[in-house]
Protein backbone atom coordinates (compact mmCIF):
# COMPACT_ATOMS: atom_id res chain seq x y z
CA UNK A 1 60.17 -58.91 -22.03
CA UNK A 2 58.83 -58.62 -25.56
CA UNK A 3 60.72 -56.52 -28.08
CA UNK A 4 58.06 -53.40 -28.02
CA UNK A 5 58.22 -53.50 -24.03
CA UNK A 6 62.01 -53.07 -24.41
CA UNK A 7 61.66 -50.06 -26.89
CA UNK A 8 59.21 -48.89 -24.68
CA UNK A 9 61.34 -49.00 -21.63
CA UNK A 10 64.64 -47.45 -23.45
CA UNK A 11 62.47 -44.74 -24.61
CA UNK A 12 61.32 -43.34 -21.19
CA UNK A 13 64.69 -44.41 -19.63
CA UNK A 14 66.83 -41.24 -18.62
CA UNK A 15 70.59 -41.54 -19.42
CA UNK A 16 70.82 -38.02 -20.55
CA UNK A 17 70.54 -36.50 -16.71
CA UNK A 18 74.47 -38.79 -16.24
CA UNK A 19 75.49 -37.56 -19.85
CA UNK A 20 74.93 -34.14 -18.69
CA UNK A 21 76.76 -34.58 -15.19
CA UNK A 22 79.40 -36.02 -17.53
CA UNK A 23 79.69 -33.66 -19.93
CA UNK A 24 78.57 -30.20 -18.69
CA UNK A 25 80.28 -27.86 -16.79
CA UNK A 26 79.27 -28.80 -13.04
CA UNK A 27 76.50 -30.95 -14.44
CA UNK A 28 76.94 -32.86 -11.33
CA UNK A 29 74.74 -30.29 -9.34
CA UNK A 30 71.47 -30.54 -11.20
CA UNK A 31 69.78 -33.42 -8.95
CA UNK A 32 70.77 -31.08 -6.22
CA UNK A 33 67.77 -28.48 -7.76
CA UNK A 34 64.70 -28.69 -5.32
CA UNK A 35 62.20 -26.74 -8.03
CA UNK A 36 61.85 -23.50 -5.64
CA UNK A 37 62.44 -20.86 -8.26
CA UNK A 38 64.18 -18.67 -6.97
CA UNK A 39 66.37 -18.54 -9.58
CA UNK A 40 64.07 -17.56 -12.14
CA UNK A 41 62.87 -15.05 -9.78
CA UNK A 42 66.13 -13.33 -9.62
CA UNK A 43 66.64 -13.52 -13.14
CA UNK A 44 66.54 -10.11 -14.65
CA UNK A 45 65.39 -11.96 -18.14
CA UNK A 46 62.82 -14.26 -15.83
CA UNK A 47 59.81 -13.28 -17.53
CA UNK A 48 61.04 -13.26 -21.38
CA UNK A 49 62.19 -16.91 -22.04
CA UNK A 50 60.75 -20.20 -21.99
CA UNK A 51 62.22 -22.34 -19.71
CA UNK A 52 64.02 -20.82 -16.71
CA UNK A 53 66.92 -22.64 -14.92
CA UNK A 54 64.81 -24.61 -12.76
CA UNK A 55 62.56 -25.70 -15.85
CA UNK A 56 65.80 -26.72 -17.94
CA UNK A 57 66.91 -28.71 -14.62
CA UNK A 58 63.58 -30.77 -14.39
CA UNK A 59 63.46 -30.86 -18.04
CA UNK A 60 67.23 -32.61 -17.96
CA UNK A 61 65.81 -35.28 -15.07
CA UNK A 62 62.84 -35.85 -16.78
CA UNK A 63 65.80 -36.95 -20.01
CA UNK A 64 64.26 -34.30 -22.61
CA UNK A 65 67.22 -34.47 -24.40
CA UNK A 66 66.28 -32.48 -27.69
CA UNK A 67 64.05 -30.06 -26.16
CA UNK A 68 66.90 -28.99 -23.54
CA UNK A 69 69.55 -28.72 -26.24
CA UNK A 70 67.95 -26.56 -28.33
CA UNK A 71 66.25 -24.26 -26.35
CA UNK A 72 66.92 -20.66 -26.67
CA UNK A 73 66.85 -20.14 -22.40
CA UNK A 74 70.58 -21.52 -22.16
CA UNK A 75 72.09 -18.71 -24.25
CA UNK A 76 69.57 -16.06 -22.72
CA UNK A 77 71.85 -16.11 -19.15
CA UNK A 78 73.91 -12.55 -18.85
CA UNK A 79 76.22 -13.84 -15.93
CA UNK A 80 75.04 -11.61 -13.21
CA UNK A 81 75.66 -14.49 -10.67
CA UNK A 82 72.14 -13.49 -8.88
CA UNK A 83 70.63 -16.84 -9.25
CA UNK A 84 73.85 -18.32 -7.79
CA UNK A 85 73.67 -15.41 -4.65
CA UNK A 86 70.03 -16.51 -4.08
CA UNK A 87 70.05 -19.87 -4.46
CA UNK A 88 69.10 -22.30 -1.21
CA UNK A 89 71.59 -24.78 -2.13
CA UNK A 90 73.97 -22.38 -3.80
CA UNK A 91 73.72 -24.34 -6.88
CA UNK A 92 76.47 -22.89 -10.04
CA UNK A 93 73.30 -22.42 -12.16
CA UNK A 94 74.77 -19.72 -13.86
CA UNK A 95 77.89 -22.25 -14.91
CA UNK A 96 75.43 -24.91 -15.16
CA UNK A 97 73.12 -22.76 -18.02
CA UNK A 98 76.43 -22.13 -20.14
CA UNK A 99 78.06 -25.38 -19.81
CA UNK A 100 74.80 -26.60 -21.63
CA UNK A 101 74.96 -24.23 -24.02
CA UNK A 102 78.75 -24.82 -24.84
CA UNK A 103 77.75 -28.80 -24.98
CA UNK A 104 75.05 -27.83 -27.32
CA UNK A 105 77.45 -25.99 -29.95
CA UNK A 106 79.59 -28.17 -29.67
CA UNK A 107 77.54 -31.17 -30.35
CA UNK A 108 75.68 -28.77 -33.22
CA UNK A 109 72.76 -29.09 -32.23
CA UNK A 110 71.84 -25.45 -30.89
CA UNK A 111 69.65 -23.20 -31.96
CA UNK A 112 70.94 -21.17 -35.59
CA UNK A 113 70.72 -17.50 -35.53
CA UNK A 114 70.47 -17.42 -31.76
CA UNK A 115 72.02 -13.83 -31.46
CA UNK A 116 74.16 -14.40 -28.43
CA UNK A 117 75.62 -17.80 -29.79
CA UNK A 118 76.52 -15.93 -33.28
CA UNK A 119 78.15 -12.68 -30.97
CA UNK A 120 80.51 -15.56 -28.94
CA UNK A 121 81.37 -17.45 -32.14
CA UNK A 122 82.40 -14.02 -33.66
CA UNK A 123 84.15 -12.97 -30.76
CA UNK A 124 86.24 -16.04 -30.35
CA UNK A 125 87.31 -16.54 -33.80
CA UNK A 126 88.41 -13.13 -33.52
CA UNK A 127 90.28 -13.71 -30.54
CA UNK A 128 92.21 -16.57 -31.41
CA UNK A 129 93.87 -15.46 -34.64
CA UNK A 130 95.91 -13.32 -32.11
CA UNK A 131 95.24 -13.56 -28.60
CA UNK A 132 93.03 -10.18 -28.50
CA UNK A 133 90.12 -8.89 -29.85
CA UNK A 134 90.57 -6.57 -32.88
CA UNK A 135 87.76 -4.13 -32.38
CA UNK A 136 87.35 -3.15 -35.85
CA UNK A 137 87.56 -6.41 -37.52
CA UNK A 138 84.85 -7.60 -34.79
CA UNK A 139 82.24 -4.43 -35.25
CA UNK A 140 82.59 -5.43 -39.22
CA UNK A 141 82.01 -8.64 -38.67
CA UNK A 142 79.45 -8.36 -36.01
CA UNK A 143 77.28 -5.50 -38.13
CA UNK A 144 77.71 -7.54 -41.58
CA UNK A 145 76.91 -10.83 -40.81
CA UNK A 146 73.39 -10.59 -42.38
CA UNK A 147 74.52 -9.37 -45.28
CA UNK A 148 76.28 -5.85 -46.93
CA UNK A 149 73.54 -4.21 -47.12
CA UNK A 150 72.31 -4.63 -43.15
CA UNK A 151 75.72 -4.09 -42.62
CA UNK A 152 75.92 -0.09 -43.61
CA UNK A 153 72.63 0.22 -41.96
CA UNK A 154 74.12 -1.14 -38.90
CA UNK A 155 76.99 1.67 -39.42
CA UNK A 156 75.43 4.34 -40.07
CA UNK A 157 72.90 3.47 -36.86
CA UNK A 158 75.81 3.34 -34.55
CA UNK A 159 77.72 6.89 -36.13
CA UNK A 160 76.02 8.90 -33.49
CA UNK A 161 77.45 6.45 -30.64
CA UNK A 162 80.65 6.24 -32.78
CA UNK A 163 81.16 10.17 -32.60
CA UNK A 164 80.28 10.79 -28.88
CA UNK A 165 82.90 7.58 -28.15
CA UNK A 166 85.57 9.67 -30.07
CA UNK A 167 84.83 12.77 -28.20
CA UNK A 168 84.88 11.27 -24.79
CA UNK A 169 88.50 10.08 -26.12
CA UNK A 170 87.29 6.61 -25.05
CA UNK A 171 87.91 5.67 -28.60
CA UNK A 172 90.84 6.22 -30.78
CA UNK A 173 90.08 5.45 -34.54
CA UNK A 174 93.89 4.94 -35.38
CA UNK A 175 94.60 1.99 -32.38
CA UNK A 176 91.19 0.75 -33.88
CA UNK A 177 92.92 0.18 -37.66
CA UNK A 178 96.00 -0.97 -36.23
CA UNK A 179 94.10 -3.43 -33.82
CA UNK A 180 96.08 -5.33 -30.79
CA UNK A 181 98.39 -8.69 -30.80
CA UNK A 182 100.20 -10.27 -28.42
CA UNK A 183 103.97 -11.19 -28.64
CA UNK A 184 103.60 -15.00 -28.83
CA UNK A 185 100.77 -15.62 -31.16
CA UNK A 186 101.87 -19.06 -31.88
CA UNK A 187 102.43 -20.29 -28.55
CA UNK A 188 98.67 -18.91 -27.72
CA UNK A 189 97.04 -20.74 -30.57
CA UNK A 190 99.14 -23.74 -29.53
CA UNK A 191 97.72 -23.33 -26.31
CA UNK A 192 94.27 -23.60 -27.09
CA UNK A 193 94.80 -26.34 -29.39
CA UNK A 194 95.98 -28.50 -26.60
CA UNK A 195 93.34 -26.71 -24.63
CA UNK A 196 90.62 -28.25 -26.48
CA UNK A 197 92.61 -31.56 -26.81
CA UNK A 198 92.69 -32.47 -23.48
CA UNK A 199 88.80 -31.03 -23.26
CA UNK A 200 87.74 -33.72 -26.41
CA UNK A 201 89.79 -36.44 -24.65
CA UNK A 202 88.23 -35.82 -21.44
CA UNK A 203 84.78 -35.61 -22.75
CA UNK A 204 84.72 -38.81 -24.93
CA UNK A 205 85.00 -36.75 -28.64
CA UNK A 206 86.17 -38.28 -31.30
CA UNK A 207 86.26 -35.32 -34.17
C-alpha cells in the first residue's frame, strides 16, 4: 500500500469510538444507540442545541473526534434522567453526555466560556478548599467572573431576589459570612487527591 493510501486509511479509521468506551463514563454503551431519538425528544433543551445525544453518539462512531469534544450539546444536559426513562435500550445517556464533557475538560479541549462548564469549575474549586460550598464566596465569584464592573450589576440585579430570600428566612446573611467547613478538611482534600490518582492511573494520564 503506497504511503498516501496509508494516510488515507488512518485518516477515516475510527479509534476514537474505543477511546471513548475507554475513557468516558459508561462509554461502553454508545454502539448500543439504534438512532431512534427518543432521547432528544424527551429532552426539555431538544430543540436549542446542535447535536442531541443521538447525534453526538453517531458523531463518536463515525470517529469525529474534534467536533464531539468541543461541542457545546455535552454541557447543555440538566440531569433530568428523562432520556434514560425513555430510552428503548435504557442506554445511561445522561452519564454518557457528562462523562464526555468531563473527558473534554480534562483533556482541555472544551469549549471556553461555556457557562455551565465555568459554573462547575467555580463550584468545585469552591468545594474543595473545605469540603462545602461557601455560598458567599461562590455568588462573588460566580457574579464577578467577567469582570468588577459586571459583577455589581450582577448584585444589584439579584437584591430583589436577595431581600425576598431573607424574608422567607430561607437565607441568613450572618451563616452566609461565616460560610460552612467540615471537621477534617485535610483528610477530604487528601481524599480527592487520591481520588483523582487512581482516576489518572486508570485512564492512562500522565500529568
Amino acid at each position: 500500500m503506497s504511503e498516501l493510501n496509508q494516510k488515507a486509511v488512518a485518516k477515516y479509521q475510527n479509534n476514537f469510538l474505543k477511546e471513548v468506551e475507554e475513557r468516558v463514563e459508561d462509554g461502553e454503551w454508545v454502539s448500543m444507540c439504534m438512532q431512534c431519538g427518543v432521547c432528544a425528544g424527551s429532552c426539555p433543551l431538544g430543540p436549542h442545541w446542535e447535536h442531541s445525544p443521538q447525534k453526538i453518539f453517531r458523531m463518536i462512531m463515525a470517529g469525529k473526534r474534534d467536533e464531539v469534544l468541543t461541542s457545546d450539546s455535552v454541557w447543555m444536559c440538566t440531569s433530568c434522567y428523562s432520556c434514560i426513562v425513555r430510552c428503548p435500550r435504557k442506554l445511561p445517556i445522561t452519564h454518557i453526555m457528562h462523562g464526555i464533557a468531563h473527558y473534554a475538560h480534562r483533556l482541555g479541549v472544551a469549549p471556553k466560556g461555556q457557562p455551565t462548564r465555568e459554573l462547575a469549575s467555580v463550584f468545585w474549586k469552591n468545594l474543595v478548599k473545605t469540603g462545602r460550598v461557601n455560598e458567599l464566596k461562590f455568588s462573588l465569584a460566580v457574579y464577578f467572573k467577567d469582570g468588577f464592573s459586571q459583577g455589581i450589576k450582577n448584585l444589584l440585579g439579584m437584591q430583589g431576589i436577595a431581600l425576598g430570600l431573607v424574608k422567607a428566612k430561607r437565607l441568613n446573611p450572618m451563616e452566609i459570612i461565616g460560610g460552612h467547613k467540615c471537621k477534617d478538611v485535610g483528610g477530604i482534600q487528601k481524599m480527592l487527591a487520591k481520588a483523582k490518582e487512581i482516576e489518572d492511573r486508570r485512564q492512562g494520564y500522565t500529568s
